[in-house]
PDB file of N, CA and C in Angstrom:
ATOM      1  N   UNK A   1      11.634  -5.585   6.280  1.00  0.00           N
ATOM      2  CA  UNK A   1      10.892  -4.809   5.298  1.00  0.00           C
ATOM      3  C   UNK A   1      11.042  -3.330   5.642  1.00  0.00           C
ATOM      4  N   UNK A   2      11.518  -2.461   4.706  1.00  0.00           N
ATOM      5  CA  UNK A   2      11.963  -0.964   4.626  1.00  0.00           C
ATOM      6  C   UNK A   2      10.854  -0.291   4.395  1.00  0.00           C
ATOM      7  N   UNK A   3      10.194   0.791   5.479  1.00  0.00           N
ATOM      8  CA  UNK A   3       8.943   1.668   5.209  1.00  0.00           C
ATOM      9  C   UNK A   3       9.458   2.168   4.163  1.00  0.00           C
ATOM     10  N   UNK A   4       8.640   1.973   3.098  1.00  0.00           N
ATOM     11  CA  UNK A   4       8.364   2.973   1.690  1.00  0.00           C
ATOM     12  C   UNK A   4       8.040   4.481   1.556  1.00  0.00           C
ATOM     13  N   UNK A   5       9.050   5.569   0.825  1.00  0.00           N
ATOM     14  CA  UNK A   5       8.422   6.858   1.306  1.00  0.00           C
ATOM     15  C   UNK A   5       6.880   7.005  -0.108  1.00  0.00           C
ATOM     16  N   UNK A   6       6.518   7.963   0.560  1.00  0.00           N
ATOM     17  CA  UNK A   6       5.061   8.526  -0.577  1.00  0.00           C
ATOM     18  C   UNK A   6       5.191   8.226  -1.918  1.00  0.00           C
ATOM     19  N   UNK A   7       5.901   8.611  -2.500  1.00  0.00           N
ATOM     20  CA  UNK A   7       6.344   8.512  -3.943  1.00  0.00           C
ATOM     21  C   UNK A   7       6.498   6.558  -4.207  1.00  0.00           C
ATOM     22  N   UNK A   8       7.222   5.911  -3.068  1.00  0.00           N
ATOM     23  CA  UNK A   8       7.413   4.459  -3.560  1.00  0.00           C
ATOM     24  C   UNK A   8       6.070   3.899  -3.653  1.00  0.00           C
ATOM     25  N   UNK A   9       5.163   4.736  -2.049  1.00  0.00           N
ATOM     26  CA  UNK A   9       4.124   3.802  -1.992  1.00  0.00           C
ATOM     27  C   UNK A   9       2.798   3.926  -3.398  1.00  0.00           C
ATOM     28  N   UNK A  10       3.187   5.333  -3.446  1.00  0.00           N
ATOM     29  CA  UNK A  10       2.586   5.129  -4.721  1.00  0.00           C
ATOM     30  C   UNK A  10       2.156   4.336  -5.621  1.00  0.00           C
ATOM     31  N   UNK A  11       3.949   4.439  -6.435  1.00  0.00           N
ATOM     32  CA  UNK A  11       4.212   3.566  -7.113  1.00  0.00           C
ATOM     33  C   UNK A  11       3.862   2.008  -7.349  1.00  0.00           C
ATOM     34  N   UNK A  12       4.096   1.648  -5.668  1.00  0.00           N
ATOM     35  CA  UNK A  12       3.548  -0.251  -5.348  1.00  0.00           C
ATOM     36  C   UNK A  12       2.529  -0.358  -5.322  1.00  0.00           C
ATOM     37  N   UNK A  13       0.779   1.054  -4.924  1.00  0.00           N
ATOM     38  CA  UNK A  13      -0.303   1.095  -5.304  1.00  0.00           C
ATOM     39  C   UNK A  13      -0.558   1.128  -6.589  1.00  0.00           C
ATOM     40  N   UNK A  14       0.176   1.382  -7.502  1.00  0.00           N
ATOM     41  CA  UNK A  14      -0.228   0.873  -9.084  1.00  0.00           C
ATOM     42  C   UNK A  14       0.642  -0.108  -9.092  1.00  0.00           C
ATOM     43  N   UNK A  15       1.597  -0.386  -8.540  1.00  0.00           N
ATOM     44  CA  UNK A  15       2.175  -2.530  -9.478  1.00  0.00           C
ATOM     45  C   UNK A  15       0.949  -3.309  -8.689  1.00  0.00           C
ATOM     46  N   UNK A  16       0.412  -3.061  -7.200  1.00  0.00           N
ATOM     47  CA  UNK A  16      -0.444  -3.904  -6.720  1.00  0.00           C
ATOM     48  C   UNK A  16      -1.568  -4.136  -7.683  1.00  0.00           C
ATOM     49  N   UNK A  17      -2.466  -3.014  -8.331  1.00  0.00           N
ATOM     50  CA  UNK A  17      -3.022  -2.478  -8.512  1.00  0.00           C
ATOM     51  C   UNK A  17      -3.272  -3.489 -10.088  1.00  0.00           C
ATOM     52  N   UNK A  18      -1.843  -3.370 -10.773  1.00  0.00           N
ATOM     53  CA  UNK A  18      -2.032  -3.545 -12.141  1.00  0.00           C
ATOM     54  C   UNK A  18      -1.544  -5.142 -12.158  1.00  0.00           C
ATOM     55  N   UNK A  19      -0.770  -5.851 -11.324  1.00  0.00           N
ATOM     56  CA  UNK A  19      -0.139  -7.167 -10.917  1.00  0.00           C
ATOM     57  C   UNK A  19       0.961  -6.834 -12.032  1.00  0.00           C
ATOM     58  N   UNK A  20       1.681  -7.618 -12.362  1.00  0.00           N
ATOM     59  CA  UNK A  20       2.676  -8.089 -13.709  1.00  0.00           C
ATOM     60  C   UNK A  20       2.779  -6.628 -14.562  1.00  0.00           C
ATOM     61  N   UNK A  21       4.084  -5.899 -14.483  1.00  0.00           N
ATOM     62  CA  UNK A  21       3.385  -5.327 -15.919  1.00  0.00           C
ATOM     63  C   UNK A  21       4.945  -4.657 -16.035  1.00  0.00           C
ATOM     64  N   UNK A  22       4.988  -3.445 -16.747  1.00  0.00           N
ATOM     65  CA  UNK A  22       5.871  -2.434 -17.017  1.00  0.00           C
ATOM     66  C   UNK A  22       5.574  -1.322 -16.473  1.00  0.00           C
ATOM     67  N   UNK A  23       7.044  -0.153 -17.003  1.00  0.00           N
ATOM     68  CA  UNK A  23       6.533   1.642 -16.001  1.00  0.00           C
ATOM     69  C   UNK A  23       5.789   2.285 -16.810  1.00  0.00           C
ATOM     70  N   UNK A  24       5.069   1.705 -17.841  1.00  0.00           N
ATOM     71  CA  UNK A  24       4.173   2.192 -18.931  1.00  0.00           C
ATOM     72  C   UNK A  24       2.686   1.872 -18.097  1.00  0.00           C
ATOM     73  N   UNK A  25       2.709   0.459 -17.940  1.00  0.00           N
ATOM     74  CA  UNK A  25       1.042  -0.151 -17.314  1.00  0.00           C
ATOM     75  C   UNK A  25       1.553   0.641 -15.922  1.00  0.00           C
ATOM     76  N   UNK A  26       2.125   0.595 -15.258  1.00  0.00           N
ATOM     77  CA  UNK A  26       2.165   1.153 -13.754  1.00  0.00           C
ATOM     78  C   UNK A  26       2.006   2.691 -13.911  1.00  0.00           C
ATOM     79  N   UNK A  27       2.126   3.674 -14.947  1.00  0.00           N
ATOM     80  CA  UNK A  27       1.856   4.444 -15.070  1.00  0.00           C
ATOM     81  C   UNK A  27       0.669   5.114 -15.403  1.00  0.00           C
ATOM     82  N   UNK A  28      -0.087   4.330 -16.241  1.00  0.00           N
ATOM     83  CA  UNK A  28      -1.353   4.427 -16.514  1.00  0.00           C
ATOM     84  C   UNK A  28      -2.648   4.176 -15.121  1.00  0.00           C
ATOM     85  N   UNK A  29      -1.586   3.374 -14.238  1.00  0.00           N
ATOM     86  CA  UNK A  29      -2.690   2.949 -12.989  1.00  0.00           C
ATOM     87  C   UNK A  29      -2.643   3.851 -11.653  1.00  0.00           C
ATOM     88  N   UNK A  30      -1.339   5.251 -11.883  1.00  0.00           N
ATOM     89  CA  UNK A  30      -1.144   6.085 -11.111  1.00  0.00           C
ATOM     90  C   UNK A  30      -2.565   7.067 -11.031  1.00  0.00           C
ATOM     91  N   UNK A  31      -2.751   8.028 -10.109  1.00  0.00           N
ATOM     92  CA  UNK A  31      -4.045   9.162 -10.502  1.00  0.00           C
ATOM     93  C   UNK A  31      -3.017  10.194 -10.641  1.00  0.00           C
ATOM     94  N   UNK A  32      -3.716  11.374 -11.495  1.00  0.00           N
ATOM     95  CA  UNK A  32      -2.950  12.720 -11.814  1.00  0.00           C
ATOM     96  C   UNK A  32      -2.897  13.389 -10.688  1.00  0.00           C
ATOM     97  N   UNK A  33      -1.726  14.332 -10.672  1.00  0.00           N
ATOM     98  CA  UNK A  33      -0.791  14.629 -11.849  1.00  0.00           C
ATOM     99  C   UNK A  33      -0.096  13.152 -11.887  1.00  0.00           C
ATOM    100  N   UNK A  34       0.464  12.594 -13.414  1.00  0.00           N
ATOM    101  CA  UNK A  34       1.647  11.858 -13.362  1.00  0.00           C
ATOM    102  C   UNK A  34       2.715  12.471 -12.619  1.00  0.00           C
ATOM    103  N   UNK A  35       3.674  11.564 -12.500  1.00  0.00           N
ATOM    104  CA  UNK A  35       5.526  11.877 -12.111  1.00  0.00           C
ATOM    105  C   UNK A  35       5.897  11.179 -13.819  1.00  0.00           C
ATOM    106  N   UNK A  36       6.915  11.896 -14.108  1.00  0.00           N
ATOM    107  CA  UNK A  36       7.850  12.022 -15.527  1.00  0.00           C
ATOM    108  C   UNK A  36       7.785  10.640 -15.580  1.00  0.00           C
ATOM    109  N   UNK A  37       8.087  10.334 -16.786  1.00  0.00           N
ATOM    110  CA  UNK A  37       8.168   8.317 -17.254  1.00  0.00           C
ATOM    111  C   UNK A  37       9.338   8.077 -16.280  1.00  0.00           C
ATOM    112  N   UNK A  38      10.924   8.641 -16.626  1.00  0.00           N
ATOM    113  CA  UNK A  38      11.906   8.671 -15.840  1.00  0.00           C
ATOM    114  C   UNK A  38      12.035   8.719 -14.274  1.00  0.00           C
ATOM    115  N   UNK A  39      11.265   9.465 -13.761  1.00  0.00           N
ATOM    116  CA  UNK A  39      11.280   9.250 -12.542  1.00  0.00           C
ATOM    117  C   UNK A  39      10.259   8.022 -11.625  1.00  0.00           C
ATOM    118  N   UNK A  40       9.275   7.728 -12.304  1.00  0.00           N
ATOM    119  CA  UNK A  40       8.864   6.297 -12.400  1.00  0.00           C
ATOM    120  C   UNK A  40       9.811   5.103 -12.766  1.00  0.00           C
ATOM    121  N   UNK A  41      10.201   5.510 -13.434  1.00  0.00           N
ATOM    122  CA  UNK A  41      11.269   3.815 -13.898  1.00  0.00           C
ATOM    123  C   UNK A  41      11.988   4.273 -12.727  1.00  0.00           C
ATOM    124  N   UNK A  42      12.759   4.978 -12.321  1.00  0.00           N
ATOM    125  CA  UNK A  42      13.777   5.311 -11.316  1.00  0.00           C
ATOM    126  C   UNK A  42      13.216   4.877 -10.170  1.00  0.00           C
ATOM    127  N   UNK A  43      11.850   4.898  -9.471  1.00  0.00           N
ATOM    128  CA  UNK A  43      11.304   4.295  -8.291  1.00  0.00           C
ATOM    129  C   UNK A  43      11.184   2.999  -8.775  1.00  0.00           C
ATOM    130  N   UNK A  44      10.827   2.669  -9.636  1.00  0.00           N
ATOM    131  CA  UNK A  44      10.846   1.185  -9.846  1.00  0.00           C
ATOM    132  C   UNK A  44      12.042   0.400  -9.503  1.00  0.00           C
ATOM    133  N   UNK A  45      12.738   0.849 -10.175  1.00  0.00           N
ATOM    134  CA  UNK A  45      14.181   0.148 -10.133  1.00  0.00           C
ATOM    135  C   UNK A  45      14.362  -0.001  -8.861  1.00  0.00           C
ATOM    136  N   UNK A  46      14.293   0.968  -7.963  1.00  0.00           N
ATOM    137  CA  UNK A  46      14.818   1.211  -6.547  1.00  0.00           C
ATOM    138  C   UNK A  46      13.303  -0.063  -5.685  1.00  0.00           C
ATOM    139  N   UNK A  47      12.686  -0.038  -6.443  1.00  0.00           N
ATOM    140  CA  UNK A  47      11.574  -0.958  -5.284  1.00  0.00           C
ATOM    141  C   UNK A  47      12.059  -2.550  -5.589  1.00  0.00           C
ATOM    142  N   UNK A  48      12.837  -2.458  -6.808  1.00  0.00           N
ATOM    143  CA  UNK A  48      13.361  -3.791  -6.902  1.00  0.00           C
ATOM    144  C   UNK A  48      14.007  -4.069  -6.217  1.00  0.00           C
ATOM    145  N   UNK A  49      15.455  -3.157  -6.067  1.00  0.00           N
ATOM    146  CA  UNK A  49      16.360  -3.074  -5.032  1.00  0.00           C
ATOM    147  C   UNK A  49      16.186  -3.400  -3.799  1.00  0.00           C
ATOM    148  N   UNK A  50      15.194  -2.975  -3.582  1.00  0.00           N
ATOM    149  CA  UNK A  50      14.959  -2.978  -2.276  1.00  0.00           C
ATOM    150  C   UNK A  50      13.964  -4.169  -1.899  1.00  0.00           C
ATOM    151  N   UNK A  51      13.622  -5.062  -2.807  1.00  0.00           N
ATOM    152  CA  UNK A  51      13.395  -6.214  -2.492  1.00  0.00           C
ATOM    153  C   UNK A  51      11.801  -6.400  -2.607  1.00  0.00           C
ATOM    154  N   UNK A  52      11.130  -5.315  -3.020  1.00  0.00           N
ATOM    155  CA  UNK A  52       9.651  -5.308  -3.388  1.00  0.00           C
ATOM    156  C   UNK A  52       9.214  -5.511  -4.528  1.00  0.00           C
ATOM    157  N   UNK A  53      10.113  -5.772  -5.643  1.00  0.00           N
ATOM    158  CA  UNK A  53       9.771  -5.921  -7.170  1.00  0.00           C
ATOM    159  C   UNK A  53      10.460  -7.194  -7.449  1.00  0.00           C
ATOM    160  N   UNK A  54      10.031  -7.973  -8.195  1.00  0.00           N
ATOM    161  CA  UNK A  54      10.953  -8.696  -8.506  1.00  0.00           C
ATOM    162  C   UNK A  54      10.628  -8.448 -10.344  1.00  0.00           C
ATOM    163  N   UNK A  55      11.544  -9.040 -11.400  1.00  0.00           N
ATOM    164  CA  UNK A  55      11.151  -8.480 -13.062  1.00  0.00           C
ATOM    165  C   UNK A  55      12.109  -9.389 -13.686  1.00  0.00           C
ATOM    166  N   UNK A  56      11.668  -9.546 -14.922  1.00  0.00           N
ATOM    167  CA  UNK A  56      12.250 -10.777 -16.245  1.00  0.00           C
ATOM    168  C   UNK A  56      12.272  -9.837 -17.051  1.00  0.00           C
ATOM    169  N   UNK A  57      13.167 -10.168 -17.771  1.00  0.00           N
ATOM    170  CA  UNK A  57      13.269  -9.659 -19.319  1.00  0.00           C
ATOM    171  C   UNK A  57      12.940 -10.401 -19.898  1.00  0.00           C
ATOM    172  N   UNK A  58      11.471  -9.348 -21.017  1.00  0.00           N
ATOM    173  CA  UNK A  58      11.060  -9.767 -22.063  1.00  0.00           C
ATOM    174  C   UNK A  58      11.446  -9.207 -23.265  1.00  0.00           C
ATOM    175  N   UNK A  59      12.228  -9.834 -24.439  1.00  0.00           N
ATOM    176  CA  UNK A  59      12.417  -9.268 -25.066  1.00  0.00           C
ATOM    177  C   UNK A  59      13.707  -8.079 -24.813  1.00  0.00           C
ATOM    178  N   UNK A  60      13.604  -6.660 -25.308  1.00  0.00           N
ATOM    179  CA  UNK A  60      14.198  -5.547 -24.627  1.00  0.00           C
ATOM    180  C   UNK A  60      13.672  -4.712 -23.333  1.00  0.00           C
ATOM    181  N   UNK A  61      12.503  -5.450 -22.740  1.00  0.00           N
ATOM    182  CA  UNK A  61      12.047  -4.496 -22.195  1.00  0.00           C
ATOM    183  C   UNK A  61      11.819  -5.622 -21.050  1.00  0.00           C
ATOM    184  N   UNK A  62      11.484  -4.917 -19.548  1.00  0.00           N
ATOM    185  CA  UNK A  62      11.568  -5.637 -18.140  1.00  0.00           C
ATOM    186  C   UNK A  62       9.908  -5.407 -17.811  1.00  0.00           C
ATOM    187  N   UNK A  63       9.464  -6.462 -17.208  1.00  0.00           N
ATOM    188  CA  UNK A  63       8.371  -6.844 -16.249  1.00  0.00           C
ATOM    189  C   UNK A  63       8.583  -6.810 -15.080  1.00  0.00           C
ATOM    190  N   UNK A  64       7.922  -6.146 -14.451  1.00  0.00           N
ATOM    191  CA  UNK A  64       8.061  -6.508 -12.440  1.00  0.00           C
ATOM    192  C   UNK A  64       6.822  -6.431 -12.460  1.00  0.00           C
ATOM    193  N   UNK A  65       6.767  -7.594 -11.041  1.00  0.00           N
ATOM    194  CA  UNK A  65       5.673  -8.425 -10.639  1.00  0.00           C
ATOM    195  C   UNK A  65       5.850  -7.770  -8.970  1.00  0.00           C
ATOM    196  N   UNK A  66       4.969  -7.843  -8.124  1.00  0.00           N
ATOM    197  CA  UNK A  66       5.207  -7.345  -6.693  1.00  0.00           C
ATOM    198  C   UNK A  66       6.033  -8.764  -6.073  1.00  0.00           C
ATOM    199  N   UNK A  67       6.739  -8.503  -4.828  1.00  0.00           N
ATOM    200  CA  UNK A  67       7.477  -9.449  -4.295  1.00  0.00           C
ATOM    201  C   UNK A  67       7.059  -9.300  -3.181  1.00  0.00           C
ATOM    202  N   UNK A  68       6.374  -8.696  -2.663  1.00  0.00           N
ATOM    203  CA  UNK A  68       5.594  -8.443  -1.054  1.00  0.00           C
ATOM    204  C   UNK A  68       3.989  -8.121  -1.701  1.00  0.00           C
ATOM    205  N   UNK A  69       2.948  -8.989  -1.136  1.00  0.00           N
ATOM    206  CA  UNK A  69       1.966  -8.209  -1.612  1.00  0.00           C
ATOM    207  C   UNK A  69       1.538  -7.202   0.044  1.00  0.00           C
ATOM    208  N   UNK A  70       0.065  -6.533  -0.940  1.00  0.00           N
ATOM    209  CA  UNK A  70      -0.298  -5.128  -0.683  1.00  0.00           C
ATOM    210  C   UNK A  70      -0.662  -5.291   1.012  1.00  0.00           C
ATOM    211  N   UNK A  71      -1.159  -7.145   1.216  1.00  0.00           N
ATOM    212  CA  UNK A  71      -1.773  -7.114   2.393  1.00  0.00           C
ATOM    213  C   UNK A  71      -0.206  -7.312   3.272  1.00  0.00           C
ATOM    214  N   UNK A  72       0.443  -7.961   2.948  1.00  0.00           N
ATOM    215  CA  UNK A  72       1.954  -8.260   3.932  1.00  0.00           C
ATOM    216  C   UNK A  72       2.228  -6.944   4.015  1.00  0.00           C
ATOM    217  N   UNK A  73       2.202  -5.595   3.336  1.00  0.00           N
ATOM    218  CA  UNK A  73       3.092  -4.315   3.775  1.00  0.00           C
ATOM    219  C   UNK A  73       1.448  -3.576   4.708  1.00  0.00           C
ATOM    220  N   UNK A  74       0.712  -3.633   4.685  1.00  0.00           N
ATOM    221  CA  UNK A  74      -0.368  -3.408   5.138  1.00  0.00           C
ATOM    222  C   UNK A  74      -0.041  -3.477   6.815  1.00  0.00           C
ATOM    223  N   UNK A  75       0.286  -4.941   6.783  1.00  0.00           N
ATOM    224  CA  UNK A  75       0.221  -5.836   8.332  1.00  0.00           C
ATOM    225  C   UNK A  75       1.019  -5.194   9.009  1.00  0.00           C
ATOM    226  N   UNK A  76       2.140  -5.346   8.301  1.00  0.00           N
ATOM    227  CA  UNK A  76       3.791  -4.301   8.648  1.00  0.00           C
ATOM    228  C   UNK A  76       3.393  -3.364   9.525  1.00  0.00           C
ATOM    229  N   UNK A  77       3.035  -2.337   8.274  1.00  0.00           N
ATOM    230  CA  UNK A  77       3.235  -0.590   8.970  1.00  0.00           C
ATOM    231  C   UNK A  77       1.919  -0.474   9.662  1.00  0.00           C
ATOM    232  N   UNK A  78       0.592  -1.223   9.430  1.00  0.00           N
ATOM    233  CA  UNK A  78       0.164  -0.525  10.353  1.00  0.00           C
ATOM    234  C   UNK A  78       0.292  -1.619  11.738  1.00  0.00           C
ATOM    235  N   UNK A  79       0.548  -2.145  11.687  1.00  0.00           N
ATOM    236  CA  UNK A  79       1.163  -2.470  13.495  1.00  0.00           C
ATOM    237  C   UNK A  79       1.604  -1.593  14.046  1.00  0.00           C
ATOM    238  N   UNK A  80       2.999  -1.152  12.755  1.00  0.00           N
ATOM    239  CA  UNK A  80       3.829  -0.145  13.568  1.00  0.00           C
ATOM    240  C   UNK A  80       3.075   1.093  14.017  1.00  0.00           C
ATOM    241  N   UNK A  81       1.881   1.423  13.024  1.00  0.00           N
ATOM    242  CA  UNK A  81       1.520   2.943  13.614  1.00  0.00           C
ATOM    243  C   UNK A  81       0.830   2.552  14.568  1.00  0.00           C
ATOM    244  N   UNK A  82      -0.206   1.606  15.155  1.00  0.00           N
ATOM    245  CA  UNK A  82      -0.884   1.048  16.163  1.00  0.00           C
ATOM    246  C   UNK A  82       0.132   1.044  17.769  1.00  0.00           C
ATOM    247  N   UNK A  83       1.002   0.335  16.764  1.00  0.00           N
ATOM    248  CA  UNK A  83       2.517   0.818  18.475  1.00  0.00           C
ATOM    249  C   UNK A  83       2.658   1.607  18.723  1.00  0.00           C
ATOM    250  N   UNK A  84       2.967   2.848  17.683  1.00  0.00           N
ATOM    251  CA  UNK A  84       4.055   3.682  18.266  1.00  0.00           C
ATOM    252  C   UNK A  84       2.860   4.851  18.068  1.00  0.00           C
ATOM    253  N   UNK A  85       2.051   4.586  17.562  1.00  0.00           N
ATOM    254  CA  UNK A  85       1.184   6.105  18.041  1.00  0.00           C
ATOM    255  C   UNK A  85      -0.196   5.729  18.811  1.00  0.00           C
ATOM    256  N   UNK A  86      -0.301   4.819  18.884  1.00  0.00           N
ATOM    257  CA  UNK A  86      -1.969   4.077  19.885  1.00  0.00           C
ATOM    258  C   UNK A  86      -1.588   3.539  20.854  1.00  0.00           C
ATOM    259  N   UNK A  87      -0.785   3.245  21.388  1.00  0.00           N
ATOM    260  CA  UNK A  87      -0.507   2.586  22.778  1.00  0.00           C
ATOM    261  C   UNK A  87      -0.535   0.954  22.547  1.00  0.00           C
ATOM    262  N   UNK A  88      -0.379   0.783  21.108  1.00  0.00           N
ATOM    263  CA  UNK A  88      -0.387  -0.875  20.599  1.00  0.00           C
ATOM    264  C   UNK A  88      -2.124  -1.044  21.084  1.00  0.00           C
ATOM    265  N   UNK A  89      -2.962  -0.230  20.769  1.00  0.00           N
ATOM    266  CA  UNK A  89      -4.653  -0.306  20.906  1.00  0.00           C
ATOM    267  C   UNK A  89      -5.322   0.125  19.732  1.00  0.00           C
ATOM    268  N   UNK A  90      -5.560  -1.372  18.985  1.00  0.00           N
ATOM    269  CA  UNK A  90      -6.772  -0.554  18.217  1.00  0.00           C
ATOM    270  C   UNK A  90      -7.809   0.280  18.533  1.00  0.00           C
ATOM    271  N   UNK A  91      -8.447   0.162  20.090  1.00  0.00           N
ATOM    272  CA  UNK A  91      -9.326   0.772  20.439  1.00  0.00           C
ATOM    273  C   UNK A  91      -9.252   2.543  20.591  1.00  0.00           C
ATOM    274  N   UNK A  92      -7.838   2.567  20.939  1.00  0.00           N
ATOM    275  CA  UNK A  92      -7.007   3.785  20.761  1.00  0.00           C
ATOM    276  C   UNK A  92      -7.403   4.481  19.250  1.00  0.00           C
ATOM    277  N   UNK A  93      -6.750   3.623  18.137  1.00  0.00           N
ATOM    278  CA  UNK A  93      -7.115   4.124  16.939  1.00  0.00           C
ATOM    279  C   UNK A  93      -8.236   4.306  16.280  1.00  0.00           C
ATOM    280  N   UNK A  94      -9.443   3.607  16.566  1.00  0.00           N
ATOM    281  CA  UNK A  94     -10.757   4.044  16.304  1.00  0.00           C
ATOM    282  C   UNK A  94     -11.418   5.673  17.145  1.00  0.00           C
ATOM    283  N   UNK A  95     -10.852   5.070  18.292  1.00  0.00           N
ATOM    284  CA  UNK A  95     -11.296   6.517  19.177  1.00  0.00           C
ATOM    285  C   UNK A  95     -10.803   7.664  18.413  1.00  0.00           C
ATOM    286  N   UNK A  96      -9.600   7.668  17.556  1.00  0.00           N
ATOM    287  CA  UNK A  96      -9.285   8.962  17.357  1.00  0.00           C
ATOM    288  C   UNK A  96      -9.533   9.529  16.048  1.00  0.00           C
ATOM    289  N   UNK A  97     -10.375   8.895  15.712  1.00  0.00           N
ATOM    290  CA  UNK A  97     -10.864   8.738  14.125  1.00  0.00           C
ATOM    291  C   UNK A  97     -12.374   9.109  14.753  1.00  0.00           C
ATOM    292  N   UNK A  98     -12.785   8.940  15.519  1.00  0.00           N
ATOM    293  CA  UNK A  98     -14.245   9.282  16.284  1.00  0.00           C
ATOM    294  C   UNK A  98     -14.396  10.051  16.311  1.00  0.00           C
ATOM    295  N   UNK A  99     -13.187  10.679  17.413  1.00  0.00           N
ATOM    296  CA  UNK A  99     -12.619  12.014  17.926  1.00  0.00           C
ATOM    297  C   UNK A  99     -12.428  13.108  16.508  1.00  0.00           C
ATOM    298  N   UNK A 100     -12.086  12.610  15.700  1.00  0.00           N
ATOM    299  CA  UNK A 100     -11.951  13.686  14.366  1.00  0.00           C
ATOM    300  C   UNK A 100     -12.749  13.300  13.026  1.00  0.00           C
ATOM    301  N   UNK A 101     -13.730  13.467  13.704  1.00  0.00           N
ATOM    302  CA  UNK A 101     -14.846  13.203  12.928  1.00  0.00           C
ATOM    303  C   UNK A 101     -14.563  12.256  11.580  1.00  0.00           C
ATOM    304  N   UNK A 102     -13.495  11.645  12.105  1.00  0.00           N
ATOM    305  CA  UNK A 102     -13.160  10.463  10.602  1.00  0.00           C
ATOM    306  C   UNK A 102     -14.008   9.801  10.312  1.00  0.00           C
ATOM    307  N   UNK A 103     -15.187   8.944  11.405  1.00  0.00           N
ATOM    308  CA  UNK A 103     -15.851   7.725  11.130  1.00  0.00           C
ATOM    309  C   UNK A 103     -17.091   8.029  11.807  1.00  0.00           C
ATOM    310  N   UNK A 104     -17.570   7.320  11.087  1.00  0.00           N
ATOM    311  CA  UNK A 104     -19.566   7.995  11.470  1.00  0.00           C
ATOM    312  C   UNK A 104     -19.575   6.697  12.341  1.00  0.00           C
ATOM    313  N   UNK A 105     -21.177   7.104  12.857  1.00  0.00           N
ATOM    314  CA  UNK A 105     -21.534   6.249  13.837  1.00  0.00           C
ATOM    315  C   UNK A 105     -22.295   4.862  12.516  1.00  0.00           C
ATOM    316  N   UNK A 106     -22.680   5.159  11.360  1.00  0.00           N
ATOM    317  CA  UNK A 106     -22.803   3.723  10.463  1.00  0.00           C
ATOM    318  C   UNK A 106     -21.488   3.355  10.307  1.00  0.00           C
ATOM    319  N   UNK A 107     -20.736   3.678  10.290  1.00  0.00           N
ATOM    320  CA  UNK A 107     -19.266   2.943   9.901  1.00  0.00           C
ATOM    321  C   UNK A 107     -19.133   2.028  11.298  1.00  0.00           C
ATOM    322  N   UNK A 108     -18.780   2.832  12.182  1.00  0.00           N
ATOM    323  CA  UNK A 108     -18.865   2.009  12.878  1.00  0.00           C
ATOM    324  C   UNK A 108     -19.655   0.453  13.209  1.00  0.00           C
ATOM    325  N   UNK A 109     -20.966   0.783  13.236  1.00  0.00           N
ATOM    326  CA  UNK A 109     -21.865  -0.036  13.269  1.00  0.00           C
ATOM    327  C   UNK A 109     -21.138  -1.162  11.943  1.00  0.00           C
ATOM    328  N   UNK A 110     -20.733  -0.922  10.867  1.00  0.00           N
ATOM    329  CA  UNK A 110     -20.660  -1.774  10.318  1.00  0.00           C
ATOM    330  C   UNK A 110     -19.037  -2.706  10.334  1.00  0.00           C
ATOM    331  N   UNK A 111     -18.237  -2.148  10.895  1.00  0.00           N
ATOM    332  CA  UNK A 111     -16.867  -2.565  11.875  1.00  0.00           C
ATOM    333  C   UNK A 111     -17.458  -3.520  12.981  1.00  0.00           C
ATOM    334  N   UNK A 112     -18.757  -3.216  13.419  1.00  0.00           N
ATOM    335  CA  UNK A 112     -18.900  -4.313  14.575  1.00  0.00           C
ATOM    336  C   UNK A 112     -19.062  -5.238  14.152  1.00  0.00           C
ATOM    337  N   UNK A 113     -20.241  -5.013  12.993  1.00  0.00           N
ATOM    338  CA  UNK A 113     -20.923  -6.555  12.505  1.00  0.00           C
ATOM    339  C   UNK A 113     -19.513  -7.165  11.675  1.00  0.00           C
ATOM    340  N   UNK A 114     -18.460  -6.563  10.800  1.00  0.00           N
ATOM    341  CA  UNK A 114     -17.607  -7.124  10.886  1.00  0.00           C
ATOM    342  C   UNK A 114     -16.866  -8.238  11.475  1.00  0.00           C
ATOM    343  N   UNK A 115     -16.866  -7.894  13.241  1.00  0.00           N
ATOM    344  CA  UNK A 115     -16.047  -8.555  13.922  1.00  0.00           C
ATOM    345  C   UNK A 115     -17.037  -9.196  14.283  1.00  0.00           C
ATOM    346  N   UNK A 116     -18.343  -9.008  14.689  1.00  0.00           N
ATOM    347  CA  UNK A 116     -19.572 -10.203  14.943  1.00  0.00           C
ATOM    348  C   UNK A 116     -19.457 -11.242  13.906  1.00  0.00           C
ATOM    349  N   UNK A 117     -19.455 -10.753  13.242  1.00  0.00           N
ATOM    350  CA  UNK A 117     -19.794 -12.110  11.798  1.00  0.00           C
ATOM    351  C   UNK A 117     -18.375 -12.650  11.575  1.00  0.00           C
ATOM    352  N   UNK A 118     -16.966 -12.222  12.063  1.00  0.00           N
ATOM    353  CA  UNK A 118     -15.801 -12.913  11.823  1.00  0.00           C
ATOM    354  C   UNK A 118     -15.574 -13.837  13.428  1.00  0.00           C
ATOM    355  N   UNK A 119     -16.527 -13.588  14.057  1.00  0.00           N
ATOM    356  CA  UNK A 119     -16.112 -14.416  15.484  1.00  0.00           C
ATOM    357  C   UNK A 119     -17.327 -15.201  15.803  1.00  0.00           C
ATOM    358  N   UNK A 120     -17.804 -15.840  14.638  1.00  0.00           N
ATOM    359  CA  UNK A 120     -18.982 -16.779  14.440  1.00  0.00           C
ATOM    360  C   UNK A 120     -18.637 -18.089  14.148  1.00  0.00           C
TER     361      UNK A 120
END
């Protein structure tokens, strides 16, 4: 699986987003500013390519459906950022979200009961 740049991931946040559709519905599920209709179909095409879209022809016009969902590319990259920038430690990555005032002390609290109530 090929890290997606900004613009793709975008893009796969509205096919996730919208499931089944066209660069019309995937466009509508983007936030502003849009990118041109054209340069949307053009990432599309290329996420097919690349093995994240799969699409039927209906009629004259193409459907793509996701071919990886949102949680499988999820698992992916953030492992990878957990490796290669945390020391492979989640504990690493919370700390530094602590450290920069990313996450309050209720967030936290509610990350614990998380893992309390998933190891029940």
């Amino acid at each position: 699986m090929e890290k997606l740049t900004q613009q793709e991931e975008d893009a796969m946040q509205a096919v996730w987003k919208t499931g089944e559709g066209n660069v019309k519905s995937f466009m509508q599920a983007l936030a502003e500013p849009f990118p041109p209709y054209t340069t949307l179909a053009s990432t599309i095409k290329n996420l097919e390519k690349k093995g994240y879209l799969q699409s039927r022809l209906i009629g004259n016009s193409y459907l793509y459906a996701p071919a990886i969902s949102e949680e499988a590319y999820k698992q992916k990259f953030m492992g990878n950022v957990v490796k290669d920038y945390f020391e492979n430690s989640y504990k690493e990555l919370v700390s530094f979200f602590v450290q920069k005032n990313n996450i309050s002390a209720d967030e936290l609290k509610e990350i614990i009961g998380l893992i309390e109530k998933k190891d029940q």
